[in-house]
PDB file of N, CA and C in Angstrom:
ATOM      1  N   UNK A   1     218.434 281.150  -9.740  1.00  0.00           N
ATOM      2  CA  UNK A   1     219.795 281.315  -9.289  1.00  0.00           C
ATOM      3  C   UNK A   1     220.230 280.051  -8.557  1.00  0.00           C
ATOM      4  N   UNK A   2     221.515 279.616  -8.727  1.00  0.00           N
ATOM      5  CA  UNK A   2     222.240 278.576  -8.450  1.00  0.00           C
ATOM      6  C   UNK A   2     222.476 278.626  -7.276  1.00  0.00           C
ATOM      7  N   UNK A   3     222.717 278.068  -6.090  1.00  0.00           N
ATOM      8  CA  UNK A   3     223.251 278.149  -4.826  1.00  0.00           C
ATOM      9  C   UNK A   3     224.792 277.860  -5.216  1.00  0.00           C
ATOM     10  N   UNK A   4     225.820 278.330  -4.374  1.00  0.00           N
ATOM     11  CA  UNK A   4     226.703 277.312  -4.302  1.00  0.00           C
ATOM     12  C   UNK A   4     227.003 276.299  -3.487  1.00  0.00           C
ATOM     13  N   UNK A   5     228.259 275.927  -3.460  1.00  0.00           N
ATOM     14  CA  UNK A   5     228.253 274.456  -2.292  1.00  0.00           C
ATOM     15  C   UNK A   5     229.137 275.423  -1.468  1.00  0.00           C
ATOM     16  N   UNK A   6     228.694 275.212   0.250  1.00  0.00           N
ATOM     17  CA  UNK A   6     229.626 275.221   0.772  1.00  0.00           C
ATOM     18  C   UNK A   6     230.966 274.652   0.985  1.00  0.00           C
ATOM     19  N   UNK A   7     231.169 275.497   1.740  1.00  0.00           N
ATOM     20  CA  UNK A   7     232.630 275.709   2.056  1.00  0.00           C
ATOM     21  C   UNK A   7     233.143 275.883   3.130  1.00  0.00           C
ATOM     22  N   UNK A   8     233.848 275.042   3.796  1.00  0.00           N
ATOM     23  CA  UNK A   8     234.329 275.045   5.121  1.00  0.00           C
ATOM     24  C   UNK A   8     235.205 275.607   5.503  1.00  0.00           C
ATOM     25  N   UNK A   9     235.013 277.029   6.816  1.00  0.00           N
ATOM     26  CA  UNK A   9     236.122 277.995   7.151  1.00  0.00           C
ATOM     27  C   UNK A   9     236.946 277.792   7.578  1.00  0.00           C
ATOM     28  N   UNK A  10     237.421 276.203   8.296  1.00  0.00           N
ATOM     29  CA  UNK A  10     238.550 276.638   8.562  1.00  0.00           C
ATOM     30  C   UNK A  10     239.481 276.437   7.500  1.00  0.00           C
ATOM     31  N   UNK A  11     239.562 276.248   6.022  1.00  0.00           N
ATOM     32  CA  UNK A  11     239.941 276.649   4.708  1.00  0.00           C
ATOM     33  C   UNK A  11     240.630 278.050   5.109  1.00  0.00           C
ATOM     34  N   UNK A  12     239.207 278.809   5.082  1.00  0.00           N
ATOM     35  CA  UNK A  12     239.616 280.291   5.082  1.00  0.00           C
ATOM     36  C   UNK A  12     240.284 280.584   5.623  1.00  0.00           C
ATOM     37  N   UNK A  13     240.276 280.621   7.187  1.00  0.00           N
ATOM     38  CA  UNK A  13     241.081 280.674   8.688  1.00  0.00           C
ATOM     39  C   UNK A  13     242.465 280.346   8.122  1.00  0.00           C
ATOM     40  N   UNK A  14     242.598 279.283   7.776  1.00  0.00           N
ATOM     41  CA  UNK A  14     243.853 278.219   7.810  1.00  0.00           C
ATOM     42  C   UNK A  14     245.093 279.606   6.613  1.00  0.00           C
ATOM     43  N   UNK A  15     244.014 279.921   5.384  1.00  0.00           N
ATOM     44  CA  UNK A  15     245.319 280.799   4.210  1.00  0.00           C
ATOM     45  C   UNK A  15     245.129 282.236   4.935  1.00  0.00           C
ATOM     46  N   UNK A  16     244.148 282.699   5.432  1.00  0.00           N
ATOM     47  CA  UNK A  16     244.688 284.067   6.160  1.00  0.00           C
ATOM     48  C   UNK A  16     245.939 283.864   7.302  1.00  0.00           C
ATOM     49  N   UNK A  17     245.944 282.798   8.216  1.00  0.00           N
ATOM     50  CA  UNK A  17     246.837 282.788   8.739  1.00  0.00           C
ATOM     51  C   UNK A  17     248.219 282.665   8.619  1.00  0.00           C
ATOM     52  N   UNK A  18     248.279 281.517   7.000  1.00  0.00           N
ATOM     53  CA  UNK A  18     249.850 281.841   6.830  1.00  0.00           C
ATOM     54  C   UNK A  18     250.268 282.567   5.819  1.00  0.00           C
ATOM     55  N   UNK A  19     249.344 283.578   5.438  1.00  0.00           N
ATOM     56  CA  UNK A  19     250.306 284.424   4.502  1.00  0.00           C
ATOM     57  C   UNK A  19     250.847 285.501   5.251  1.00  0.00           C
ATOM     58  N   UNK A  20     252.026 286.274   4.903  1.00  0.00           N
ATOM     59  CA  UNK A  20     252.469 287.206   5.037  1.00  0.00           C
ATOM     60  C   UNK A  20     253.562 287.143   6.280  1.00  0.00           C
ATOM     61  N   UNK A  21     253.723 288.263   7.373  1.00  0.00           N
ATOM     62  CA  UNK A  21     254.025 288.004   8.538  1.00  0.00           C
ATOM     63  C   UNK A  21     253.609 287.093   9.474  1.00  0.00           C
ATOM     64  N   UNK A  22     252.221 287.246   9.119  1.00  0.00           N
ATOM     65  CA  UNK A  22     251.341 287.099  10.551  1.00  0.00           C
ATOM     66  C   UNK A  22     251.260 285.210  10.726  1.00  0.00           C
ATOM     67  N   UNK A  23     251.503 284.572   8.961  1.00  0.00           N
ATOM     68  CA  UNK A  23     252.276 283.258   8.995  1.00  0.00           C
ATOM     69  C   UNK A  23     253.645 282.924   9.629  1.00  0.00           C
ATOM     70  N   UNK A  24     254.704 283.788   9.401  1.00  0.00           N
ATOM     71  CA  UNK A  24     255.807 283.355   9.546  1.00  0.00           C
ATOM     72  C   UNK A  24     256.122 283.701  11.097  1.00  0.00           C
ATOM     73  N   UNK A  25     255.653 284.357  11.982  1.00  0.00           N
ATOM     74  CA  UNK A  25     255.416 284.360  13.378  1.00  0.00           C
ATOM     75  C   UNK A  25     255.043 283.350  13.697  1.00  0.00           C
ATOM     76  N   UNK A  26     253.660 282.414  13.127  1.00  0.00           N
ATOM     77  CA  UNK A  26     253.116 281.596  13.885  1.00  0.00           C
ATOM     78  C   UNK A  26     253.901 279.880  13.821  1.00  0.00           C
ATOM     79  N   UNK A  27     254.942 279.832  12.587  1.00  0.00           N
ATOM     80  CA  UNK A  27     256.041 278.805  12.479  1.00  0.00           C
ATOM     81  C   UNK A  27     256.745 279.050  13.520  1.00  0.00           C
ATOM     82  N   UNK A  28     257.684 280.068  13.532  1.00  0.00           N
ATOM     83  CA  UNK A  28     258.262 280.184  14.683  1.00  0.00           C
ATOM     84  C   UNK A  28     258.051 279.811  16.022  1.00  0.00           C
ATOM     85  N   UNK A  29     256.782 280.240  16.338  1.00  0.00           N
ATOM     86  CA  UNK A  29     256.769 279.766  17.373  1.00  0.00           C
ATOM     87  C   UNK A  29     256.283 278.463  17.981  1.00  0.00           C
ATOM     88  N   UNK A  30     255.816 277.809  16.498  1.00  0.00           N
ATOM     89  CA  UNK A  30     255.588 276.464  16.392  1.00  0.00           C
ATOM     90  C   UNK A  30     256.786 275.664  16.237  1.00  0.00           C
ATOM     91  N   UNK A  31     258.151 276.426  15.736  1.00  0.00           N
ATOM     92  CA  UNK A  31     259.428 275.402  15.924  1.00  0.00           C
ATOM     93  C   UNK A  31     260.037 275.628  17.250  1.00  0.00           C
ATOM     94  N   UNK A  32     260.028 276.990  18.091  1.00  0.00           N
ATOM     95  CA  UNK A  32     259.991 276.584  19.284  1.00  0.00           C
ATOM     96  C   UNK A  32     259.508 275.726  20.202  1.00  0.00           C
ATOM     97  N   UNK A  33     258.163 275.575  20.038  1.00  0.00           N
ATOM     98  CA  UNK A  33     256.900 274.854  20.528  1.00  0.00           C
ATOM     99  C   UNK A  33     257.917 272.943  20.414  1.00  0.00           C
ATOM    100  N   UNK A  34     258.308 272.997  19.172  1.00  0.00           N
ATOM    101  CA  UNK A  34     258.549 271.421  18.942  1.00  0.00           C
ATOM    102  C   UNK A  34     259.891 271.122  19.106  1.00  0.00           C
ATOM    103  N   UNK A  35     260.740 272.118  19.688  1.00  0.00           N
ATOM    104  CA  UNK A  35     262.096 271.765  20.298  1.00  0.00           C
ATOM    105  C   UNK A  35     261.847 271.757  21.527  1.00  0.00           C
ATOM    106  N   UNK A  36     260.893 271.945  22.478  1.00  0.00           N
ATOM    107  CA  UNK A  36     260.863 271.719  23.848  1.00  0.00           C
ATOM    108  C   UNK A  36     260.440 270.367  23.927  1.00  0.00           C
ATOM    109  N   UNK A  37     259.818 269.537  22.678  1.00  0.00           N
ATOM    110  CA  UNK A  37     258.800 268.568  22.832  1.00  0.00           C
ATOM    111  C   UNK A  37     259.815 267.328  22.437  1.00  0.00           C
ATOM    112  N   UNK A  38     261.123 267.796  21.520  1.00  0.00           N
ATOM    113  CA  UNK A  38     261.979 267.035  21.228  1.00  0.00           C
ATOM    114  C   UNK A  38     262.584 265.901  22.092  1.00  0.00           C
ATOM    115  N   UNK A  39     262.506 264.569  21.751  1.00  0.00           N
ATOM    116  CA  UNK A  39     263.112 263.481  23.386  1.00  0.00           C
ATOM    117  C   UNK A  39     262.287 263.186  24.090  1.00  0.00           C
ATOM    118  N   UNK A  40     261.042 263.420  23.842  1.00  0.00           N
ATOM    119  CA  UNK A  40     259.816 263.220  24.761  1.00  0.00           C
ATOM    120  C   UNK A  40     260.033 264.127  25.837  1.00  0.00           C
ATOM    121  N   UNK A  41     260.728 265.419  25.287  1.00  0.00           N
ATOM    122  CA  UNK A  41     260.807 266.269  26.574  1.00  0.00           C
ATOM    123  C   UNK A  41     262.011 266.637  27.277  1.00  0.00           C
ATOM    124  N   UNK A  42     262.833 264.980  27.040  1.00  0.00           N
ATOM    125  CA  UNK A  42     263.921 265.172  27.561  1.00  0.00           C
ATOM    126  C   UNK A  42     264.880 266.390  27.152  1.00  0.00           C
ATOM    127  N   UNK A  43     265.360 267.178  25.694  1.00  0.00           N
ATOM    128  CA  UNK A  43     265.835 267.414  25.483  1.00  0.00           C
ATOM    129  C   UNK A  43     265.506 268.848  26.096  1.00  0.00           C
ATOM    130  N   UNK A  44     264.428 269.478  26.183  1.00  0.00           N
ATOM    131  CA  UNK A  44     263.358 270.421  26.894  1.00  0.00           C
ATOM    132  C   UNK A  44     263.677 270.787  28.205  1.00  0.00           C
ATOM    133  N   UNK A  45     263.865 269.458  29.511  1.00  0.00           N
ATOM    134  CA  UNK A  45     264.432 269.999  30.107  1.00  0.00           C
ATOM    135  C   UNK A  45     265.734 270.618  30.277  1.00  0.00           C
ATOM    136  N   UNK A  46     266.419 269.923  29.508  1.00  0.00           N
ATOM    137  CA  UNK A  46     268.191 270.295  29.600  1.00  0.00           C
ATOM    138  C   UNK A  46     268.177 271.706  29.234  1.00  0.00           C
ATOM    139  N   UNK A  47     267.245 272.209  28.082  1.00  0.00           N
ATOM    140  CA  UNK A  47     267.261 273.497  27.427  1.00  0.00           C
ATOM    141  C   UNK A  47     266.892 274.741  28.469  1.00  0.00           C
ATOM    142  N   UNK A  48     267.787 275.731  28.769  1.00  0.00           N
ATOM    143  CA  UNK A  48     267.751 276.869  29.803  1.00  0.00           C
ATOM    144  C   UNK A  48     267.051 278.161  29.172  1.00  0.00           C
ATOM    145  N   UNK A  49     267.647 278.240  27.359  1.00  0.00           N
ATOM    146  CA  UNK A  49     266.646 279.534  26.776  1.00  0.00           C
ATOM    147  C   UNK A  49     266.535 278.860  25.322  1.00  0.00           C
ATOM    148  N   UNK A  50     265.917 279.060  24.451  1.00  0.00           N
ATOM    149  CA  UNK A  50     266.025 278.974  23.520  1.00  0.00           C
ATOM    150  C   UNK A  50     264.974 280.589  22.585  1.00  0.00           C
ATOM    151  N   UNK A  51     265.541 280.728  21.623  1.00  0.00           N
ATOM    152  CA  UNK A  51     265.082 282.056  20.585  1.00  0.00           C
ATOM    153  C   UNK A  51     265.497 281.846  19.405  1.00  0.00           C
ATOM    154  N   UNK A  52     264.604 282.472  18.802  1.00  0.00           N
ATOM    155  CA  UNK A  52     265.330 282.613  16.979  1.00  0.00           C
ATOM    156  C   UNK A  52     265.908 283.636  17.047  1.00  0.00           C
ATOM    157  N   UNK A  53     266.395 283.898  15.668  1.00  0.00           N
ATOM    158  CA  UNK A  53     267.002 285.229  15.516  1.00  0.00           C
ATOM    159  C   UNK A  53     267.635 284.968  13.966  1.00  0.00           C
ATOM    160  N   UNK A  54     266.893 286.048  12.959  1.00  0.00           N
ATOM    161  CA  UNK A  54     267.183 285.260  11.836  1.00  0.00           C
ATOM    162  C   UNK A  54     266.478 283.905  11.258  1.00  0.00           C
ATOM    163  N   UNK A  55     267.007 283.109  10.449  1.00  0.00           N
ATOM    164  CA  UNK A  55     266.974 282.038  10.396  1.00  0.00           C
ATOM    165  C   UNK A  55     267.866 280.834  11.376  1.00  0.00           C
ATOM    166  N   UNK A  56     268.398 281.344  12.487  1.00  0.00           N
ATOM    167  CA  UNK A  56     268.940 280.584  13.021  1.00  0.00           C
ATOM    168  C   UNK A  56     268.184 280.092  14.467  1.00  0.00           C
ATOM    169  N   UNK A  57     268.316 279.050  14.977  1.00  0.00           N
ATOM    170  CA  UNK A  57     267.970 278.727  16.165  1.00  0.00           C
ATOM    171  C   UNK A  57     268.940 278.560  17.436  1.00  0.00           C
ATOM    172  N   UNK A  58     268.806 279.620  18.376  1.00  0.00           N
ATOM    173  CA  UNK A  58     269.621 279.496  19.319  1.00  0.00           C
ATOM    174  C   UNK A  58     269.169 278.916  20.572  1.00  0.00           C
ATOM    175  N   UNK A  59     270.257 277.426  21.080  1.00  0.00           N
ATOM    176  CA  UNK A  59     269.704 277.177  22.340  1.00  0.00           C
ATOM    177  C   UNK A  59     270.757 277.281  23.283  1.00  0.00           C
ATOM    178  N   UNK A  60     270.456 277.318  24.436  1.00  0.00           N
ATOM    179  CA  UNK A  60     271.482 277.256  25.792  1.00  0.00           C
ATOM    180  C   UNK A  60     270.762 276.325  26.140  1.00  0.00           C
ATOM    181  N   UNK A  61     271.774 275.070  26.502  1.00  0.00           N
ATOM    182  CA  UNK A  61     271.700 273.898  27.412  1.00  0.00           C
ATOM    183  C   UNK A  61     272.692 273.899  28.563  1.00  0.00           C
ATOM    184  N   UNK A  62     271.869 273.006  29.264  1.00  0.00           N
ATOM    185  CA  UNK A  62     272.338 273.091  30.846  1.00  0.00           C
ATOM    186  C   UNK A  62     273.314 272.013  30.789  1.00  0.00           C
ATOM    187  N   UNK A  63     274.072 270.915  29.830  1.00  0.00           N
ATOM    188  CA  UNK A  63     274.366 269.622  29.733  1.00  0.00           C
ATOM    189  C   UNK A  63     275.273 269.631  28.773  1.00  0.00           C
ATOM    190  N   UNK A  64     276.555 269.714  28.793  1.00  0.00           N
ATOM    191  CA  UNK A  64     277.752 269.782  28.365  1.00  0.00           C
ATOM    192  C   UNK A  64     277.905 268.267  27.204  1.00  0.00           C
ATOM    193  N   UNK A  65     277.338 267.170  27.662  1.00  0.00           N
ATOM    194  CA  UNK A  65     277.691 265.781  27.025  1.00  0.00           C
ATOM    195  C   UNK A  65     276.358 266.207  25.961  1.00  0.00           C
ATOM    196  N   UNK A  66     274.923 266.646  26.110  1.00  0.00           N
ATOM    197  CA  UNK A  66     273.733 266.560  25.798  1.00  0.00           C
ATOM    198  C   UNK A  66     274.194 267.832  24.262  1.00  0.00           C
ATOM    199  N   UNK A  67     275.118 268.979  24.892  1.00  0.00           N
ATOM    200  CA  UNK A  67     275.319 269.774  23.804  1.00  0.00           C
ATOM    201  C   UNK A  67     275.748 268.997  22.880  1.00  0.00           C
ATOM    202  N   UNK A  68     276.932 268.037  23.112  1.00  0.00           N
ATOM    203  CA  UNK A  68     277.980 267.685  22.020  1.00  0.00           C
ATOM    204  C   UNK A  68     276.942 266.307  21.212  1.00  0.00           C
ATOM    205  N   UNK A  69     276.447 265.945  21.721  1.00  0.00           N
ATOM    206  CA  UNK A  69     275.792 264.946  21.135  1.00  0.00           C
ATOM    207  C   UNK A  69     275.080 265.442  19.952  1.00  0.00           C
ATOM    208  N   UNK A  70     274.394 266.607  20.420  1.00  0.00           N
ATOM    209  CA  UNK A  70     273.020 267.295  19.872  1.00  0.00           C
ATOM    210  C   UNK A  70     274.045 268.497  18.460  1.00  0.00           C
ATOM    211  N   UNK A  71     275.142 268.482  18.893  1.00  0.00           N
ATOM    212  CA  UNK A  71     276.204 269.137  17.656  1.00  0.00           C
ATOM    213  C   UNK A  71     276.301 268.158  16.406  1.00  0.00           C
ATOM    214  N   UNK A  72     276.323 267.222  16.993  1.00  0.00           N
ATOM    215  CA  UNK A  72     276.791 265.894  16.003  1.00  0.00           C
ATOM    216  C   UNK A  72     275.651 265.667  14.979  1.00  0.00           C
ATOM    217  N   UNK A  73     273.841 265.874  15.893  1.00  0.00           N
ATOM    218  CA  UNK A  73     272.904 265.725  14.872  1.00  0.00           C
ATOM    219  C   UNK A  73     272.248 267.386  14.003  1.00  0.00           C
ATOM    220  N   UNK A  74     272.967 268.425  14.316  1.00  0.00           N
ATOM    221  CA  UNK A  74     272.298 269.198  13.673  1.00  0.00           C
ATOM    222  C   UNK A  74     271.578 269.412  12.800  1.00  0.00           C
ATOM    223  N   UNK A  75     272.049 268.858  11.586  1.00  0.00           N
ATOM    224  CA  UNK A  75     271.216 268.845  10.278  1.00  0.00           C
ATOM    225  C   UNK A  75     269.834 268.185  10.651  1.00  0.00           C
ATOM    226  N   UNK A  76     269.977 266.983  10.640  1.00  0.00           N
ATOM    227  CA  UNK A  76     269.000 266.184  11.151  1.00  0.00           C
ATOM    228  C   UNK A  76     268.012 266.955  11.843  1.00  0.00           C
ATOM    229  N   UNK A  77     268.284 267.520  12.725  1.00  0.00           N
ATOM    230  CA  UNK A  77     267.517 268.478  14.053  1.00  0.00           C
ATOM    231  C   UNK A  77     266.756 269.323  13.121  1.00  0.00           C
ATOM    232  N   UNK A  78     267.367 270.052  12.048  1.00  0.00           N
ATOM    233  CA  UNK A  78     266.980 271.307  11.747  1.00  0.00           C
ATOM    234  C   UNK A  78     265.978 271.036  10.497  1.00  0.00           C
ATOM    235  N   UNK A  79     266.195 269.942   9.918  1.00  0.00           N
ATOM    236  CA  UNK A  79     265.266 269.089   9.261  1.00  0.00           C
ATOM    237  C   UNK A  79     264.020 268.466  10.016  1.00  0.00           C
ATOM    238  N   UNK A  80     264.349 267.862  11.051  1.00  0.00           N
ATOM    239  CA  UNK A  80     263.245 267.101  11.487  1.00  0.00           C
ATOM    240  C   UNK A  80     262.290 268.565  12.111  1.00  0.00           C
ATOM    241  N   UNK A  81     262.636 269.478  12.912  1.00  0.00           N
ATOM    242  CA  UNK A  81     261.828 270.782  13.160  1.00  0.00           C
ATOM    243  C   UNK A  81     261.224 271.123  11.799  1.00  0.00           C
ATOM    244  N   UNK A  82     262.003 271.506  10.643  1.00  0.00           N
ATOM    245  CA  UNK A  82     261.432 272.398  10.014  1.00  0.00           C
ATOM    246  C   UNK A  82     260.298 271.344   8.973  1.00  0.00           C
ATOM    247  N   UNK A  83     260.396 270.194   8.942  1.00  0.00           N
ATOM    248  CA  UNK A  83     259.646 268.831   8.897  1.00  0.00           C
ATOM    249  C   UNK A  83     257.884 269.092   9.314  1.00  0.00           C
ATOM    250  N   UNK A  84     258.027 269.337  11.217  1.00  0.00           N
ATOM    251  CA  UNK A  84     256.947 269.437  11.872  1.00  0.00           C
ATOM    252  C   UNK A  84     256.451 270.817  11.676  1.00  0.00           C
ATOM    253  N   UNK A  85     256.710 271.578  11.409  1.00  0.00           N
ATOM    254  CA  UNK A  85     256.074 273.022  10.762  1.00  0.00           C
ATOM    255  C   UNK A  85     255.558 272.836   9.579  1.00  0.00           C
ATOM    256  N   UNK A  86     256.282 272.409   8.630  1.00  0.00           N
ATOM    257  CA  UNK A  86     255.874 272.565   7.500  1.00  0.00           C
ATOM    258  C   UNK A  86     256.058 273.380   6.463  1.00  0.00           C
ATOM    259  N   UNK A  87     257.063 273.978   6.950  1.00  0.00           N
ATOM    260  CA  UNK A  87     257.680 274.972   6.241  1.00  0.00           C
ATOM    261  C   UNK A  87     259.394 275.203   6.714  1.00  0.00           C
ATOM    262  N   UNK A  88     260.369 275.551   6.006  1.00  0.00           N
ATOM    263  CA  UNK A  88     261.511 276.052   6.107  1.00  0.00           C
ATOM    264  C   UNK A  88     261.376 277.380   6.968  1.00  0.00           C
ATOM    265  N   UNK A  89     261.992 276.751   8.288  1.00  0.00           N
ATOM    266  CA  UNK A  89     261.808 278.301   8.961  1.00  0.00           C
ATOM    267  C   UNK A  89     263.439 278.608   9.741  1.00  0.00           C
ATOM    268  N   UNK A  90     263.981 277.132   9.892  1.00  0.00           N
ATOM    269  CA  UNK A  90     265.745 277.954  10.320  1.00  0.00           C
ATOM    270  C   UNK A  90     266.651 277.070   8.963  1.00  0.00           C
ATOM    271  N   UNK A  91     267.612 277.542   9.160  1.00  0.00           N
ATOM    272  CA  UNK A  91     268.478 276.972   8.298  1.00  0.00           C
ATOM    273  C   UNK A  91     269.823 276.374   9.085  1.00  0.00           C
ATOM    274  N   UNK A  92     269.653 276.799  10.198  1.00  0.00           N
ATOM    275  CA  UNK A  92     270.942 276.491  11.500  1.00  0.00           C
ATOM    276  C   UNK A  92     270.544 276.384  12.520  1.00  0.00           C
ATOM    277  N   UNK A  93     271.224 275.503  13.645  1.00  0.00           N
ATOM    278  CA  UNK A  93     271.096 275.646  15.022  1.00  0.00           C
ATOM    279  C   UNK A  93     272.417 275.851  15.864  1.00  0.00           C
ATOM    280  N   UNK A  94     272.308 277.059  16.626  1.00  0.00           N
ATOM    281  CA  UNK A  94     273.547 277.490  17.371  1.00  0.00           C
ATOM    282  C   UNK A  94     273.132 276.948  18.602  1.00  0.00           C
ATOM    283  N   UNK A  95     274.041 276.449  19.072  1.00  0.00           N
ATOM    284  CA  UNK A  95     274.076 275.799  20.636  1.00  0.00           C
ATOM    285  C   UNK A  95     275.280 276.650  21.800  1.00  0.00           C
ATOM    286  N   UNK A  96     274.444 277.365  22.590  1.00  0.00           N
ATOM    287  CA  UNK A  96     275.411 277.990  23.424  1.00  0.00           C
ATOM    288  C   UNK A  96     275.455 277.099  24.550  1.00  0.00           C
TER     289      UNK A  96
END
């Protein structure tokens, strides 16, 4: 009888984790994770809540000039997040 070759788990680990729900939870909260990190941070502090809901991303900022700026790059934003995931996880960002 043949042995086979191993095989390294975190393979395994890695496709149980993103199929199904129990994947699309863990984007989420990995595109949260990388809008606080956005600006080296800066943009993180200005941010008061941020949540999904849907495919959309909702933030409240504390910074009236920082909102309008950050209106102007949306697409961009929602690209470069869904970029660092690795997957399509919003399709919009609402700025309250």
């Amino acid at each position: 009888m043949k042995a086979k070759d191993p095989e390294l788990l975190g393979g395994y680990i890695e496709d149980f984790l993103h199929q199904g729900e129990l994947g699309k939870r863990i984007a989420e909260q990995q595109v949260l994770e990388e809008w606080r990190k956005l600006g080296g941070g800066n943009i993180g502090r200005y941010t008061n809540n941020v949540y999904l809901s849907g495919r959309k991303l909702f933030v409240k900022l504390t910074s009236p000039l920082l909102k309008n700026d950050l209106m102007m790059s949306r697409s961009t934003l929602v690209e470069r997040l869904n970029g660092k995931v690795g997957t399509s996880v919003i399709d919009d960002i609402v700025f309250l």
